[in-house]
Every structure is written in C-alpha cells, then in structure tokens.
PDB file of N, CA and C in Angstrom:
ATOM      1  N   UNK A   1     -15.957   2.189   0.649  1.00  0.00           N
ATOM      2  CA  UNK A   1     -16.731   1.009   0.991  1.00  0.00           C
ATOM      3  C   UNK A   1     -18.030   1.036   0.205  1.00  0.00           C
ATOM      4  N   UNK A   2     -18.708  -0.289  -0.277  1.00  0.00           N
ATOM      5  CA  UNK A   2     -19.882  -0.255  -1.042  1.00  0.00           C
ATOM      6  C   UNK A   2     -21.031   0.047  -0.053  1.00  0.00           C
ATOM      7  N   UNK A   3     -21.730   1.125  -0.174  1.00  0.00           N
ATOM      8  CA  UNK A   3     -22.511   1.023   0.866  1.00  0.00           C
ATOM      9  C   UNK A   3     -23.892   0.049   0.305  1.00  0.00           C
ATOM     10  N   UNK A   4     -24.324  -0.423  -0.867  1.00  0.00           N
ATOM     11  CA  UNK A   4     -25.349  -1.205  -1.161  1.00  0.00           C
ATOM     12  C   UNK A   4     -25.036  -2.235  -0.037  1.00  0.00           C
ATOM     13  N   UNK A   5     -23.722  -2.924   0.169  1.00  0.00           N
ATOM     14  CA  UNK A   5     -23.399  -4.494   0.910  1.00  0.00           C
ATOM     15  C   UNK A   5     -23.686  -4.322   1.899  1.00  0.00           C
ATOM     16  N   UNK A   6     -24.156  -3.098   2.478  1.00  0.00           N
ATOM     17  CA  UNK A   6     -24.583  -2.727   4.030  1.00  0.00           C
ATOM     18  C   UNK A   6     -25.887  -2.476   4.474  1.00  0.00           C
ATOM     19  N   UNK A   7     -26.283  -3.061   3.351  1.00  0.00           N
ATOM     20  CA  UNK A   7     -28.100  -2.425   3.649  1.00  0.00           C
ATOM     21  C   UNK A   7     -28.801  -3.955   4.591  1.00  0.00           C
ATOM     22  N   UNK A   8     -29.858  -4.014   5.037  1.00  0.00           N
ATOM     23  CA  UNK A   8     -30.082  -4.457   5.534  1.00  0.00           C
ATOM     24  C   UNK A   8     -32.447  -4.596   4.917  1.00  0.00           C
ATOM     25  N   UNK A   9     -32.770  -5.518   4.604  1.00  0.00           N
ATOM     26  CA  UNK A   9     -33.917  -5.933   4.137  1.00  0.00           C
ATOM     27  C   UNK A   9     -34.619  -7.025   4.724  1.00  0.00           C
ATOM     28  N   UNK A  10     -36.302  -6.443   5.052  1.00  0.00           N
ATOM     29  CA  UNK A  10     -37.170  -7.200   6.002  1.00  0.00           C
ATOM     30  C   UNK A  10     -37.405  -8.149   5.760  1.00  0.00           C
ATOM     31  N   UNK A  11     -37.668  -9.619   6.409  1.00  0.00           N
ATOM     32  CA  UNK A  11     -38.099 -10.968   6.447  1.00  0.00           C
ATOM     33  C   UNK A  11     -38.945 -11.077   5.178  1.00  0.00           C
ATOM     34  N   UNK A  12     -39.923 -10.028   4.796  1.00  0.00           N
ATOM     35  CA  UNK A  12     -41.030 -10.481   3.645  1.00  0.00           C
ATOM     36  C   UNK A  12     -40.230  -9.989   2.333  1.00  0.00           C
ATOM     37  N   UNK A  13     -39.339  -9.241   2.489  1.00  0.00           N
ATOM     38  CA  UNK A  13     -38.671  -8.688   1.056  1.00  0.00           C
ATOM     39  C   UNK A  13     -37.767 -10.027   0.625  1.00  0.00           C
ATOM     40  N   UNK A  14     -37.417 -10.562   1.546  1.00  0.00           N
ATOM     41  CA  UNK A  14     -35.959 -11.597   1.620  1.00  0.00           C
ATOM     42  C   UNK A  14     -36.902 -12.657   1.275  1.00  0.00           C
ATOM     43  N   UNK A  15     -37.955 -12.879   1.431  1.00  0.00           N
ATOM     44  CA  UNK A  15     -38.822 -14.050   1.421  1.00  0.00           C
ATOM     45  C   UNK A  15     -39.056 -13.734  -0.062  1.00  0.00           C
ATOM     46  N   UNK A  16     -39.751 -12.798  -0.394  1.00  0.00           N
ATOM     47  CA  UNK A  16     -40.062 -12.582  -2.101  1.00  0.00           C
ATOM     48  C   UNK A  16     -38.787 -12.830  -2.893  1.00  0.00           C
ATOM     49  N   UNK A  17     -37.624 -12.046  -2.418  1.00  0.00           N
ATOM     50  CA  UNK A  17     -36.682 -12.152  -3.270  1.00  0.00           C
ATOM     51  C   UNK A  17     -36.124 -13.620  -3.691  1.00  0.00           C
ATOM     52  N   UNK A  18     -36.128 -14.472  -2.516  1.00  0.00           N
ATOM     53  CA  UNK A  18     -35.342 -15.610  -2.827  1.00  0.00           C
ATOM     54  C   UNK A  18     -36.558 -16.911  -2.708  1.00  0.00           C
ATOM     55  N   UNK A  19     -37.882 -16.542  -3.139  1.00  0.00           N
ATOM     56  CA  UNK A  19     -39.503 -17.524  -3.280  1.00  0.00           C
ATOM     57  C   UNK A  19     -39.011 -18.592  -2.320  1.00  0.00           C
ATOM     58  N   UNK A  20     -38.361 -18.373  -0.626  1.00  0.00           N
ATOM     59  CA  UNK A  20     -38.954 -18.923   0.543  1.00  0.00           C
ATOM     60  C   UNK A  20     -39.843 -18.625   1.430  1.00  0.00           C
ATOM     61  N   UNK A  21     -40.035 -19.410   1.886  1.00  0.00           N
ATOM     62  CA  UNK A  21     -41.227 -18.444   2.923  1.00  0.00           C
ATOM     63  C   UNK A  21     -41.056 -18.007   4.175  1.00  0.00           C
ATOM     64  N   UNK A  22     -41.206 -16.954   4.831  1.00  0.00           N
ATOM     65  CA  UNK A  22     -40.871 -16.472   6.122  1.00  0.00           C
ATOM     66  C   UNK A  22     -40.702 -17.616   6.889  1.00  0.00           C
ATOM     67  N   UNK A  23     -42.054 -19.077   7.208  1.00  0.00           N
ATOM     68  CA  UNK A  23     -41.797 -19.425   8.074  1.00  0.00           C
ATOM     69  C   UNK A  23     -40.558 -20.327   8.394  1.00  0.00           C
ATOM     70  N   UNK A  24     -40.316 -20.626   7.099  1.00  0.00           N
ATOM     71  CA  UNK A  24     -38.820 -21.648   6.864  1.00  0.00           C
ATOM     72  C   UNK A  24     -37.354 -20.448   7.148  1.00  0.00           C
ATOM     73  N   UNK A  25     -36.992 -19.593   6.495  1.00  0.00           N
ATOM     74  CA  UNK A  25     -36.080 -18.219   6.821  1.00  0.00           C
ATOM     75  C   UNK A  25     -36.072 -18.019   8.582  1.00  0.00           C
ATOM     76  N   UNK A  26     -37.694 -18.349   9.356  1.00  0.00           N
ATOM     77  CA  UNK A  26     -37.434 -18.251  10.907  1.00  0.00           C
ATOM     78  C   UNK A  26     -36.853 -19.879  11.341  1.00  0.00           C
ATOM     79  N   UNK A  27     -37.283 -20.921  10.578  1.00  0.00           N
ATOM     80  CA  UNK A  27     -36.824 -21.839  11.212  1.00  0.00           C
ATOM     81  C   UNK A  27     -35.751 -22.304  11.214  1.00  0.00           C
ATOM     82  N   UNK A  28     -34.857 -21.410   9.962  1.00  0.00           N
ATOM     83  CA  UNK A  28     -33.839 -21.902   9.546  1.00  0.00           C
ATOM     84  C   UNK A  28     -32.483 -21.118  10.425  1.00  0.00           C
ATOM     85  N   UNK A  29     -33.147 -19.842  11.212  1.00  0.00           N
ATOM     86  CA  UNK A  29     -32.549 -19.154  12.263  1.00  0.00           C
ATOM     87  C   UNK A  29     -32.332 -20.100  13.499  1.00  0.00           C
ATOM     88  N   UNK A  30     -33.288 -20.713  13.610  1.00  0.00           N
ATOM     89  CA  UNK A  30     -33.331 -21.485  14.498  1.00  0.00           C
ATOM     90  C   UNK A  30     -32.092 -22.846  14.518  1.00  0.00           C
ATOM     91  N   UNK A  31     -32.095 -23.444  12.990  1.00  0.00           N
ATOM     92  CA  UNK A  31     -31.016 -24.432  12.970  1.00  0.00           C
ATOM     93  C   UNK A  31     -29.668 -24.095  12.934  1.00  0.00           C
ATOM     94  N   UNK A  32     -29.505 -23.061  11.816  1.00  0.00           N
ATOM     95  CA  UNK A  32     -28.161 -22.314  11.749  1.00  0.00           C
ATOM     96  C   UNK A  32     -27.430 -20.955  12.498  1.00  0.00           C
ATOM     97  N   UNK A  33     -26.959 -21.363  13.493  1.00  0.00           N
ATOM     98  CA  UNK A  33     -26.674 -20.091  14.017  1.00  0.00           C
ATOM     99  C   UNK A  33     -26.012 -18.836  13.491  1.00  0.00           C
ATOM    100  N   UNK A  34     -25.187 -19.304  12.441  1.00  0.00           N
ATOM    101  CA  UNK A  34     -24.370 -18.509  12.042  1.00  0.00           C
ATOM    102  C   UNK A  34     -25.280 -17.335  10.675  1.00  0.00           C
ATOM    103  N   UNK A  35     -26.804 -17.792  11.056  1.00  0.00           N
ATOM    104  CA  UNK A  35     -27.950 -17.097  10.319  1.00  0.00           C
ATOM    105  C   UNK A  35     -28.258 -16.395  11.691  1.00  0.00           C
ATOM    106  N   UNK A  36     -28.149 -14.825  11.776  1.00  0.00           N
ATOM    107  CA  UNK A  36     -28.609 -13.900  12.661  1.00  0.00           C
ATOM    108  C   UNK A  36     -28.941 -12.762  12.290  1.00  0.00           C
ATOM    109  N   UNK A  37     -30.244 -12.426  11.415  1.00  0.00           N
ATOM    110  CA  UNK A  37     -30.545 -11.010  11.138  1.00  0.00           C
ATOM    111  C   UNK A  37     -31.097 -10.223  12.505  1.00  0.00           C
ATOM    112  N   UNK A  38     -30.586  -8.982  12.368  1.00  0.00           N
ATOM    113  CA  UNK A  38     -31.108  -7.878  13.500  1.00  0.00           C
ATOM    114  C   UNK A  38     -32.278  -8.003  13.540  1.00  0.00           C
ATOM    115  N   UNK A  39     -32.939  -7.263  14.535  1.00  0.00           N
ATOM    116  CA  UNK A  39     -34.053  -6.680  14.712  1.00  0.00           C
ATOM    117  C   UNK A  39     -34.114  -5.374  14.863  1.00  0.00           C
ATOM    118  N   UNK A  40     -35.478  -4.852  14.165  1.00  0.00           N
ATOM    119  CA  UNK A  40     -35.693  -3.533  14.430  1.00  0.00           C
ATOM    120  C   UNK A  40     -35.932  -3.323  15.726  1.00  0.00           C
ATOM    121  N   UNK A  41     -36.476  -1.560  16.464  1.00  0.00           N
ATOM    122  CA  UNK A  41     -36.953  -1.821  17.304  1.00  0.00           C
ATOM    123  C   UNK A  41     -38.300  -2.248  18.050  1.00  0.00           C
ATOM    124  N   UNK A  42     -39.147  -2.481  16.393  1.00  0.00           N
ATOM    125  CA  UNK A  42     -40.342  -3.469  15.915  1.00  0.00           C
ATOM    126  C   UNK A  42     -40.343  -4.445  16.779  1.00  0.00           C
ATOM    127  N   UNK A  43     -39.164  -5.144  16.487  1.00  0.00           N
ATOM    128  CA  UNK A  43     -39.083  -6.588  16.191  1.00  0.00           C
ATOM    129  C   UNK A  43     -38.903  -7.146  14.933  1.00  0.00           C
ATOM    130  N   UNK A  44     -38.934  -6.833  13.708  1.00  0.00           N
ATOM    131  CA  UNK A  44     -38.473  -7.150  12.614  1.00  0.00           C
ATOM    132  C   UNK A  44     -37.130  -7.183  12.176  1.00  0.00           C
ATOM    133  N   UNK A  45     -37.706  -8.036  11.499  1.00  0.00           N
ATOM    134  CA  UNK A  45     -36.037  -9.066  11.314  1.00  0.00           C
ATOM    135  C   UNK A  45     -35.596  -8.887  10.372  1.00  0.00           C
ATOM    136  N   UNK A  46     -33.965  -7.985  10.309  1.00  0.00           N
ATOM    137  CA  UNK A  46     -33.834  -7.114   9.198  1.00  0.00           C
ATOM    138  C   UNK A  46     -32.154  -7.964   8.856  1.00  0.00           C
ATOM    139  N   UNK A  47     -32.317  -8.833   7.474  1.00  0.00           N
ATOM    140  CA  UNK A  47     -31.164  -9.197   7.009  1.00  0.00           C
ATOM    141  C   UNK A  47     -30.210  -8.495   5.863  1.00  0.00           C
ATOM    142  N   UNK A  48     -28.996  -8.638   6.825  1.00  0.00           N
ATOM    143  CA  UNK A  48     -27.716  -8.428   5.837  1.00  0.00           C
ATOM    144  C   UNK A  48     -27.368  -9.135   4.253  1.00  0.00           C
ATOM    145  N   UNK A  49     -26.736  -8.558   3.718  1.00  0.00           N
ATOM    146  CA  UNK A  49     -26.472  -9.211   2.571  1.00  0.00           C
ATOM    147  C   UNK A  49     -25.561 -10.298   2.952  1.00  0.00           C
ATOM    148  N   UNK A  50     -24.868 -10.281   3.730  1.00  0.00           N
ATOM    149  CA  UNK A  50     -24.379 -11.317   4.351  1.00  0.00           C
ATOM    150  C   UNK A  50     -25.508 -13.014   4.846  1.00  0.00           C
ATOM    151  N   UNK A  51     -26.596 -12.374   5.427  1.00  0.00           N
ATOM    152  CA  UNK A  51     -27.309 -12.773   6.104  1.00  0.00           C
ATOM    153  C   UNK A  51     -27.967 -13.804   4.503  1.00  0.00           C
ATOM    154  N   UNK A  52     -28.185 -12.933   3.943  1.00  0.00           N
ATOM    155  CA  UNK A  52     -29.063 -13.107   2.573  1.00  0.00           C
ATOM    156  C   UNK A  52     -28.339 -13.847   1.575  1.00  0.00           C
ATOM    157  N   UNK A  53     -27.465 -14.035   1.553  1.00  0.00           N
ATOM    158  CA  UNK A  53     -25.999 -15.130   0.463  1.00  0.00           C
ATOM    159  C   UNK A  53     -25.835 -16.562   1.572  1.00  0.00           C
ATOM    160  N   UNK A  54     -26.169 -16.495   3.149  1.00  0.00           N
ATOM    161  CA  UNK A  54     -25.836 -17.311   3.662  1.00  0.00           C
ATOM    162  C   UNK A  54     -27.245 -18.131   3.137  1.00  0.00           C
ATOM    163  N   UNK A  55     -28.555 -17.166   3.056  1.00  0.00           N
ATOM    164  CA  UNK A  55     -29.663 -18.292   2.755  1.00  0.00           C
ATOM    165  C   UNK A  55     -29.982 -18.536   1.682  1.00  0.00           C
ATOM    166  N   UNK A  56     -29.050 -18.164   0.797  1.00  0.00           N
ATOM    167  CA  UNK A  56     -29.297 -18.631  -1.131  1.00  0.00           C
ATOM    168  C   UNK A  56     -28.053 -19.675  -0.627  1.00  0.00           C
ATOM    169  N   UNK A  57     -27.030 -19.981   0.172  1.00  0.00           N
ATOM    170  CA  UNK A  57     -26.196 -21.041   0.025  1.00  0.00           C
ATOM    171  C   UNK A  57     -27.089 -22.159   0.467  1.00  0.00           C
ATOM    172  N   UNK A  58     -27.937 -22.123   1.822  1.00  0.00           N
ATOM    173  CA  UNK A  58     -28.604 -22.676   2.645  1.00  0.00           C
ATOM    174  C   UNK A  58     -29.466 -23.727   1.325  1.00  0.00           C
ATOM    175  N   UNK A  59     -30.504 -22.593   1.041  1.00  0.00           N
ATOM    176  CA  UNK A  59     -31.628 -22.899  -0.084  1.00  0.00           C
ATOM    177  C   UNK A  59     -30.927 -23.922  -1.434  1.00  0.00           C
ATOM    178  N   UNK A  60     -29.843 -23.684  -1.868  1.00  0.00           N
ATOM    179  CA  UNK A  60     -28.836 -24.271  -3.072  1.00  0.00           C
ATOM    180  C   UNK A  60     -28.690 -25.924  -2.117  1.00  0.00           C
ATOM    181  N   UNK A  61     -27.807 -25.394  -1.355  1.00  0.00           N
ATOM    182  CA  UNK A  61     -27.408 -27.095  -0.230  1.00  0.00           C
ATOM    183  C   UNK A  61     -29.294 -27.730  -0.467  1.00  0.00           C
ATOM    184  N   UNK A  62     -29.815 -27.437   0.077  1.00  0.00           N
ATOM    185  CA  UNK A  62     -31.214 -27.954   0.396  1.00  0.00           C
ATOM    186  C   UNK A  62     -31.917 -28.440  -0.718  1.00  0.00           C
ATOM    187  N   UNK A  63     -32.162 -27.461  -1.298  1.00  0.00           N
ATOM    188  CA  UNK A  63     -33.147 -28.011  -2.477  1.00  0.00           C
ATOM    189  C   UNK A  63     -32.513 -28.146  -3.903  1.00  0.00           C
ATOM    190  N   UNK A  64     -31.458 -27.567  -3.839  1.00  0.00           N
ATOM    191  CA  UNK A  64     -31.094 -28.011  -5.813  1.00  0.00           C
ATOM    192  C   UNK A  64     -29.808 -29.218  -5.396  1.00  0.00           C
ATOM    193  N   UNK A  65     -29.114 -29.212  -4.488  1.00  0.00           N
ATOM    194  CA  UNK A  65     -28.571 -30.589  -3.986  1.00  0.00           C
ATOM    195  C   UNK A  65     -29.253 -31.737  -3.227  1.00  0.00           C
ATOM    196  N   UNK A  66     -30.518 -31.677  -2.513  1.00  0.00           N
ATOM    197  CA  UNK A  66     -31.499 -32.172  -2.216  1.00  0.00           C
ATOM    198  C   UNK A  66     -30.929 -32.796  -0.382  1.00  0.00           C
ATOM    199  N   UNK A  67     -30.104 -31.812  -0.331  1.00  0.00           N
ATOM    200  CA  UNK A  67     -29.246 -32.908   1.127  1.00  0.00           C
ATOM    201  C   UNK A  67     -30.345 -32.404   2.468  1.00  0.00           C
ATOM    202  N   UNK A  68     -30.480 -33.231   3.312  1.00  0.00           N
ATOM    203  CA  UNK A  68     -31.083 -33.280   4.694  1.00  0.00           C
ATOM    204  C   UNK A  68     -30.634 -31.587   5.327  1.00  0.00           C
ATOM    205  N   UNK A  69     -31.310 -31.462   6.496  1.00  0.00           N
ATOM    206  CA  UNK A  69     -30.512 -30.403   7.534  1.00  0.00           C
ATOM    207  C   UNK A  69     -29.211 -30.755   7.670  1.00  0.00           C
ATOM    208  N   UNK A  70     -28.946 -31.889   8.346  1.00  0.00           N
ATOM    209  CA  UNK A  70     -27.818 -32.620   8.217  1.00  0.00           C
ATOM    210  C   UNK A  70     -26.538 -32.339   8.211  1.00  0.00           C
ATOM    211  N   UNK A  71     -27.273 -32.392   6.442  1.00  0.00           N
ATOM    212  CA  UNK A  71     -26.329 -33.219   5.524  1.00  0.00           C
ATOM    213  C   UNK A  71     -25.632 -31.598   5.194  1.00  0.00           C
ATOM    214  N   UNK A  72     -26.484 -30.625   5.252  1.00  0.00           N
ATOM    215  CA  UNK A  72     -26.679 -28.955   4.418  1.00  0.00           C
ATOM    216  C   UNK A  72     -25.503 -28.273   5.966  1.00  0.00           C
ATOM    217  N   UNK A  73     -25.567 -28.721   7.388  1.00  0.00           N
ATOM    218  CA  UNK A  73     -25.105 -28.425   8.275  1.00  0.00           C
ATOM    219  C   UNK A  73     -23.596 -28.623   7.929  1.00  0.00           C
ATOM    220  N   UNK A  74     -23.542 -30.520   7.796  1.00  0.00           N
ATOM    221  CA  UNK A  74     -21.992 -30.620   7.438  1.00  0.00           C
ATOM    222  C   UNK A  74     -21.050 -29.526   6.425  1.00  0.00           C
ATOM    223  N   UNK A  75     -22.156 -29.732   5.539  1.00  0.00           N
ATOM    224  CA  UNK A  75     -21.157 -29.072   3.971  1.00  0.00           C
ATOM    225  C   UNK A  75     -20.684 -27.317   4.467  1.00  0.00           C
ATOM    226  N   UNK A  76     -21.579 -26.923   4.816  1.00  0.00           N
ATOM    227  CA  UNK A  76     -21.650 -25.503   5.663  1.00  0.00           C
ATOM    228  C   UNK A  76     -19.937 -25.431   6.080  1.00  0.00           C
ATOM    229  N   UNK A  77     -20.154 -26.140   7.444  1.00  0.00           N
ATOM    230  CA  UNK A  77     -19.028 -26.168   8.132  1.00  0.00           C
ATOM    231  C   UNK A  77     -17.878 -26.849   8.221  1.00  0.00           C
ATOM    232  N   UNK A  78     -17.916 -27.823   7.155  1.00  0.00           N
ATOM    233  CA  UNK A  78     -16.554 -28.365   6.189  1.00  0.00           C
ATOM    234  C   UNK A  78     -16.134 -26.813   5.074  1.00  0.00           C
ATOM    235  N   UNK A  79     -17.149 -26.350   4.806  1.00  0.00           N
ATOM    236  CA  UNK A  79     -16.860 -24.731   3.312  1.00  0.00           C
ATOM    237  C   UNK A  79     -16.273 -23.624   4.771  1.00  0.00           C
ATOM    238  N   UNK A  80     -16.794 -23.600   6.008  1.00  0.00           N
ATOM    239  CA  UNK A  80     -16.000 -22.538   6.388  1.00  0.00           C
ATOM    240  C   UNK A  80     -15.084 -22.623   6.554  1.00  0.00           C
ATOM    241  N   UNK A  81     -14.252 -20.536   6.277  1.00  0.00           N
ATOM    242  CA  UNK A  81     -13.105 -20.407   6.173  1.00  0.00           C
ATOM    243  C   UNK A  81     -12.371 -20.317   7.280  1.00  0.00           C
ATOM    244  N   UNK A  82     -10.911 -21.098   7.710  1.00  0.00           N
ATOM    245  CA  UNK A  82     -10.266 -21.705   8.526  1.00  0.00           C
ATOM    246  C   UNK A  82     -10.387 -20.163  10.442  1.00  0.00           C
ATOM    247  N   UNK A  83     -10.372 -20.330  11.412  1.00  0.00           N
ATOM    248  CA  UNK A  83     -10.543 -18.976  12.220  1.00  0.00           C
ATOM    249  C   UNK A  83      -9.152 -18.504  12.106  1.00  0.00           C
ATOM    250  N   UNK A  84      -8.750 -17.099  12.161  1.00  0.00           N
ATOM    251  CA  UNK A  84      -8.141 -16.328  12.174  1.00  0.00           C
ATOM    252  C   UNK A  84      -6.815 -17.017  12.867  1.00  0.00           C
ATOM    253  N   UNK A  85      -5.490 -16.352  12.444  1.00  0.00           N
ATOM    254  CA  UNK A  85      -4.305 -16.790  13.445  1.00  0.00           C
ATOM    255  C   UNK A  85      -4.023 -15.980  15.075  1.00  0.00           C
ATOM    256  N   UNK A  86      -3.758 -16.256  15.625  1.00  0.00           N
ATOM    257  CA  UNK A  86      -3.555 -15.787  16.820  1.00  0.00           C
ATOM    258  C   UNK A  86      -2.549 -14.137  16.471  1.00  0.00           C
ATOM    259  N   UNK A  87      -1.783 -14.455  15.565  1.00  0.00           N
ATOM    260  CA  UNK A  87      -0.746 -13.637  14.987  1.00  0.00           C
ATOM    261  C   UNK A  87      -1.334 -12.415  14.259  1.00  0.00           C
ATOM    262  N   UNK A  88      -2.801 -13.118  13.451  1.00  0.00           N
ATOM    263  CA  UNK A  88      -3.411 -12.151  12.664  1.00  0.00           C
ATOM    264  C   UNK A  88      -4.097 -11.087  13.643  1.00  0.00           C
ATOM    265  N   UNK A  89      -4.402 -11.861  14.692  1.00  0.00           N
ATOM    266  CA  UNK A  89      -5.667 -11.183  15.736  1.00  0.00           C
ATOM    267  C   UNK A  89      -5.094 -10.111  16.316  1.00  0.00           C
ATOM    268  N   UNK A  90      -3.669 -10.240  16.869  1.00  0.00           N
ATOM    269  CA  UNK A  90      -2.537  -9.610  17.282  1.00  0.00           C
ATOM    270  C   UNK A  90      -1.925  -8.371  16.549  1.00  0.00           C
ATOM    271  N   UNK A  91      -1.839  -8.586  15.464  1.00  0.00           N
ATOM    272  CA  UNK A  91      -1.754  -7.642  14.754  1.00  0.00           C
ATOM    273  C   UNK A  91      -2.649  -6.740  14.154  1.00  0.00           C
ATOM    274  N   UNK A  92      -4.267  -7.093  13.929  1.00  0.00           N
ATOM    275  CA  UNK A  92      -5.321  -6.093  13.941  1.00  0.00           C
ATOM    276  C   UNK A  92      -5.021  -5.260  15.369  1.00  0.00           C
ATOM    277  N   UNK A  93      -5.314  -6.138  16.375  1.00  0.00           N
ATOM    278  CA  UNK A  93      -5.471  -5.081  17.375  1.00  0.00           C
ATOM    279  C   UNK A  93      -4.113  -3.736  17.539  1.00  0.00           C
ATOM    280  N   UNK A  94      -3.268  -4.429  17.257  1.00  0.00           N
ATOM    281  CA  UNK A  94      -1.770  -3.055  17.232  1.00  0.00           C
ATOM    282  C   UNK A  94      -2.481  -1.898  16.348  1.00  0.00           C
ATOM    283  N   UNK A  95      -3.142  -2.871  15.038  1.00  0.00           N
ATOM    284  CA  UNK A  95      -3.209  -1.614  14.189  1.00  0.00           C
ATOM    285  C   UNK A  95      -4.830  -0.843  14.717  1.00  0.00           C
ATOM    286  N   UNK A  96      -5.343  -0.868  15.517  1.00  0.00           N
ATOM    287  CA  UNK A  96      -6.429  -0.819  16.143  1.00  0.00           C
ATOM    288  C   UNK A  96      -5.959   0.324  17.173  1.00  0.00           C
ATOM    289  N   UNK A  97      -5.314   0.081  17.564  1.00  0.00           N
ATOM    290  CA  UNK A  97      -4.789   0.689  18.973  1.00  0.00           C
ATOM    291  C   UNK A  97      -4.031   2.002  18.318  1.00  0.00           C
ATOM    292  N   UNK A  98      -3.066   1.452  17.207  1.00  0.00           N
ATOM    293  CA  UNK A  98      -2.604   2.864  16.282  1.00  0.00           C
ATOM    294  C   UNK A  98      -3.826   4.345  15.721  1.00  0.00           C
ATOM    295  N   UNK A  99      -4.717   3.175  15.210  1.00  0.00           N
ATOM    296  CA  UNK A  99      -5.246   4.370  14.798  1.00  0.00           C
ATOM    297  C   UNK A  99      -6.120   5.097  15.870  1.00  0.00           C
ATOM    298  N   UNK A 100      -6.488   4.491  17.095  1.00  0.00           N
ATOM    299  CA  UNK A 100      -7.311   5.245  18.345  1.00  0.00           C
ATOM    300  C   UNK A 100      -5.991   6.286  18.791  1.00  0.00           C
ATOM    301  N   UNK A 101      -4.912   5.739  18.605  1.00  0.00           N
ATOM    302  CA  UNK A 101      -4.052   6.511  19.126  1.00  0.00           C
ATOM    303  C   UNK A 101      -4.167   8.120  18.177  1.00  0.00           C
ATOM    304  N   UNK A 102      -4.466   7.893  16.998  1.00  0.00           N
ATOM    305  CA  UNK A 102      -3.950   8.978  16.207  1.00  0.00           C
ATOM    306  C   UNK A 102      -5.272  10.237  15.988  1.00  0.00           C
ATOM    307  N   UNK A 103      -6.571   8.898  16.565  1.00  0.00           N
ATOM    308  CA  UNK A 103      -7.835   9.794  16.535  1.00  0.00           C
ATOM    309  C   UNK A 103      -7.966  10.914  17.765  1.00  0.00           C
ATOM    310  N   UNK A 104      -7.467   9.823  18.358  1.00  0.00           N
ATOM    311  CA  UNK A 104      -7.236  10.769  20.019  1.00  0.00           C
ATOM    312  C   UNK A 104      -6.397  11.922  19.607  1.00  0.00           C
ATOM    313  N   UNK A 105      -5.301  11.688  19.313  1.00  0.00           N
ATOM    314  CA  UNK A 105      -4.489  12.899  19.207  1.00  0.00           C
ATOM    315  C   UNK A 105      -5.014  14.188  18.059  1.00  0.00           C
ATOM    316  N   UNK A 106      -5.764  13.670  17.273  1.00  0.00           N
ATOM    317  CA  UNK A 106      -6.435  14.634  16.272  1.00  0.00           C
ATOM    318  C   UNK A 106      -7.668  15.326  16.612  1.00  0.00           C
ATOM    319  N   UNK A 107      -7.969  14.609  18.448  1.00  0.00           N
ATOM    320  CA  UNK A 107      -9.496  15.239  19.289  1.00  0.00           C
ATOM    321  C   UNK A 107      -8.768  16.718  19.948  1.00  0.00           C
TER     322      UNK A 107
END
C-alpha cells in the first residue's frame, strides 16, 4: 500500500497548497458533506488526500467552471460512482469473515 495516500495535512498546509483560504475549506465542510477531515486531539483539522482531491475538484467546479454552490453540488453528485451491489457487499463481508477466521486461528 502507498503509504504517502495516507497521510493526512493541517487546514493551513491544505490552504497554502491549493491558494484557498481556511475560511472557505471550513465553509465548504459545512456545504459538502462528503468533505470530512479528522480532527486532532487539538481540534485541528487534519485532511486526507482523499479529503484534498475532493477540494481541488470542489475549487475546479467553482472557480475555473465558474458554477454556483448549486450548480458545483449537482455535478458532484451526477460524477459519483454508482453505491456498491448488495452482492458486492455480501461478498466482502464472506471474505472478511475468512480472513478473521484465519487470524484467529493463527492467535
């Protein structure tokens, strides 16, 4: 696994990196839910690279396409990818249950 894709970087680093400003990155938590960086046990708000591609898509919709909240909300959730099959879900968990089975037996 890449461990760089797992790091996790504070509100002012994410703010420099991508020239928004904290207070828009908090407000934009506020509109998009599917924007949720952790918190330390600060209180600082520590985003995923996940977290951090969702707000260069956010920032792209917004300002170099020029669309509303809106308009940046729709496109969002017309681009997400379809939820999982009932079949797929079903079958993680077997293979879920396999490998607890095999950890257990290797305790």
């Amino acid at each position: 696994m890449n461990e760089s894709r797992n790091r996790l970087v504070r509100i002012g680093e994410v703010s420099r990196i991508l020239d928004i400003p904290a207070y828009v990155l908090r407000y934009w938590e506020t509109e998009f839910p599917e924007l949720q960086p952790t918190k330390s046990a600060s209180g600082q708000r520590l985003y995923s690279d996940r977290d951090i591609d969702m707000i260069r898509q956010i920032a792209q919709l917004r300002y170099d396409e020029k669309l509303t909240l809106s308009g940046t909300k729709r496109k969002l959730k017309n681009s997400e990818l379809p939820a999982p099959s009932q079949d797929l879900i079903k079958s993680l968990r077997n293979v879920k249950n396999s490998l607890q089975e095999i950890l257990a037996d290797l305790r």
